[in-house]
C-alpha atoms as a PDB file:
ATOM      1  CA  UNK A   1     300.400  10.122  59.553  1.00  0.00           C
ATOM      2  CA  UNK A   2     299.738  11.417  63.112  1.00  0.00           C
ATOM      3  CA  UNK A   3     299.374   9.059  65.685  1.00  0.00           C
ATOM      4  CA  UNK A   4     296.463   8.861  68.374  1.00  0.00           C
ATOM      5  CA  UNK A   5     298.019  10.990  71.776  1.00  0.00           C
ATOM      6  CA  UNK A   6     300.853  13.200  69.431  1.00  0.00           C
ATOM      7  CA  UNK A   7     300.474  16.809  70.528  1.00  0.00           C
ATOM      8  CA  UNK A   8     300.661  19.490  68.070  1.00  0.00           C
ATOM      9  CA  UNK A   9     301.657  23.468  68.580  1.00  0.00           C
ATOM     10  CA  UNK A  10     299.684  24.670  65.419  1.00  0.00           C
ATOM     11  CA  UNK A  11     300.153  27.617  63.636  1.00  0.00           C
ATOM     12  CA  UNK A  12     297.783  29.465  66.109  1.00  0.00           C
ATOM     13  CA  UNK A  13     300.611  29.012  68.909  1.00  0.00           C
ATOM     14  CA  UNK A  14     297.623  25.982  70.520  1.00  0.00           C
ATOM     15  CA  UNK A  15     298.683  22.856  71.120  1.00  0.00           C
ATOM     16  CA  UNK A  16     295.910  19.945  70.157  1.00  0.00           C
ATOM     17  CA  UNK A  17     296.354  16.522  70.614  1.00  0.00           C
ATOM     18  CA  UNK A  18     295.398  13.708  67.866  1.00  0.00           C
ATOM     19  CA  UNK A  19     292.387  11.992  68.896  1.00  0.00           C
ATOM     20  CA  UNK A  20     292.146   9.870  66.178  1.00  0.00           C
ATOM     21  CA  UNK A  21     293.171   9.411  62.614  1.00  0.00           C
ATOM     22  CA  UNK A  22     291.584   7.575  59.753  1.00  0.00           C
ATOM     23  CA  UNK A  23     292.399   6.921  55.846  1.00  0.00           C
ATOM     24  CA  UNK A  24     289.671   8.141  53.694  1.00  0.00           C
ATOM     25  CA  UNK A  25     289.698   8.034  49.697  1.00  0.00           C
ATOM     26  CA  UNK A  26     293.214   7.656  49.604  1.00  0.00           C
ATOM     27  CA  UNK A  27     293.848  10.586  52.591  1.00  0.00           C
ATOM     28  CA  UNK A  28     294.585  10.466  56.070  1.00  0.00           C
ATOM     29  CA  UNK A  29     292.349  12.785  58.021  1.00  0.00           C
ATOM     30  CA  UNK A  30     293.013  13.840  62.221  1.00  0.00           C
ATOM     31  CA  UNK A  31     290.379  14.851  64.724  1.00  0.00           C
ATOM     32  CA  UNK A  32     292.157  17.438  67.097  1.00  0.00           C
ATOM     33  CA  UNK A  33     291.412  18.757  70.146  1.00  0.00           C
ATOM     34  CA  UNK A  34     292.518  21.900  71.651  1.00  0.00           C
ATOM     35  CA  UNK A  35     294.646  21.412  74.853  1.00  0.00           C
ATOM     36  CA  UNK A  36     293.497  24.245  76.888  1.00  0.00           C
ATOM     37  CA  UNK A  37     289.928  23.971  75.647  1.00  0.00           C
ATOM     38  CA  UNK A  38     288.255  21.269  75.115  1.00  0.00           C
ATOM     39  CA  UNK A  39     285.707  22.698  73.041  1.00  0.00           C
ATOM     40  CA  UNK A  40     287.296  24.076  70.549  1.00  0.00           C
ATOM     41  CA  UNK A  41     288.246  20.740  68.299  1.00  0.00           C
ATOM     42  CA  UNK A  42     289.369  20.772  64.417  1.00  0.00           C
ATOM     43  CA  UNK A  43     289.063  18.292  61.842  1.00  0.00           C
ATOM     44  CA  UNK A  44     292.202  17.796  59.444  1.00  0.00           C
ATOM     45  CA  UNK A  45     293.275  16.424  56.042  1.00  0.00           C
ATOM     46  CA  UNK A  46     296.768  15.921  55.971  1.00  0.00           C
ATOM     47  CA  UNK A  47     298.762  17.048  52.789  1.00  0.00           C
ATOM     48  CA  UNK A  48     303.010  16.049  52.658  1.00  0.00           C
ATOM     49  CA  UNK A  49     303.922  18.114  55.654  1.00  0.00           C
ATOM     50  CA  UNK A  50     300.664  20.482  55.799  1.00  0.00           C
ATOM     51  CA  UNK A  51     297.146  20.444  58.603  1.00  0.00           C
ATOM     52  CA  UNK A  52     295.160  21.329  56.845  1.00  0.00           C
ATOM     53  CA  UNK A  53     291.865  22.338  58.537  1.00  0.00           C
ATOM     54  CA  UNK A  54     288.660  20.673  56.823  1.00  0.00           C
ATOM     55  CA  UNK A  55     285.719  23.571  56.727  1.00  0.00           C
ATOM     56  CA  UNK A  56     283.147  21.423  54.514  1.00  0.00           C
ATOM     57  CA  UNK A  57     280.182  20.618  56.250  1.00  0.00           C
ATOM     58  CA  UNK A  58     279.659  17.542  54.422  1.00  0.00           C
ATOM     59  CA  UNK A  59     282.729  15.852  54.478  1.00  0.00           C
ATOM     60  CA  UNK A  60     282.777  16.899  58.212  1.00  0.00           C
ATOM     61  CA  UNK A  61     279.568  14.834  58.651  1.00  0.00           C
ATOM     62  CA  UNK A  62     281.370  11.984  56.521  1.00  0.00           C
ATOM     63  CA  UNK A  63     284.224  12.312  58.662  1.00  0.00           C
ATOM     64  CA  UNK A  64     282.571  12.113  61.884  1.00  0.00           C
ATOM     65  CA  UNK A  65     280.594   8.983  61.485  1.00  0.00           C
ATOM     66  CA  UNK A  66     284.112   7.502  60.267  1.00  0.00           C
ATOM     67  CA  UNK A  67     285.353   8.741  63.498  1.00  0.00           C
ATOM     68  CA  UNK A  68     283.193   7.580  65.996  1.00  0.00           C
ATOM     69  CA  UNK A  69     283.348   3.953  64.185  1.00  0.00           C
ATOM     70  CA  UNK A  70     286.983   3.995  64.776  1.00  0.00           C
ATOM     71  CA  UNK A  71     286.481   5.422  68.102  1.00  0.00           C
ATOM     72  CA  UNK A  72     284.236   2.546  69.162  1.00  0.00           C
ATOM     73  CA  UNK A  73     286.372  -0.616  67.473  1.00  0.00           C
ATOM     74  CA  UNK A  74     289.033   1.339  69.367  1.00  0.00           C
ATOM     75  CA  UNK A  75     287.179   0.407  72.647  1.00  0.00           C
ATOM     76  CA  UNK A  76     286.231  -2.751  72.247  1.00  0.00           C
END
């Protein structure tokens, strides 16, 4: 499982750093940021030793509302 602040150097030579990860249906999903550009962020399912970058646009909505929960009982 990555851990919330663990930088990354992907396979696209970037480094992102784990914003947050959750367990979902038995799988552990990250929420990634680019380092150099903050705008360019990637949601992940993680598989054994494989990112794995999540393209679905409804599991992305699923994922983000699981997300920002976490985000927020992070805060408070």
């Amino acid at each position: 499982m990555l851990k919330q602040g663990e930088v990354l150097t992907l396979s696209d030579n970037k480094k992102y750093t784990v914003i947050s990860t959750i367990e979902m249906d038995n799988n552990y999903y990250s929420y990634l940021i680019d380092n150099d550009d903050y705008s360019n962020m990637m949601f992940c399912k993680l598989e054994e030793d494989n990112i794995l970058e999540i393209t679905d646009h409804d599991l992305i909505e699923k994922l983000l509302i699981k997300f920002k929960n976490n985000l927020d009982s992070e805060m408070y």
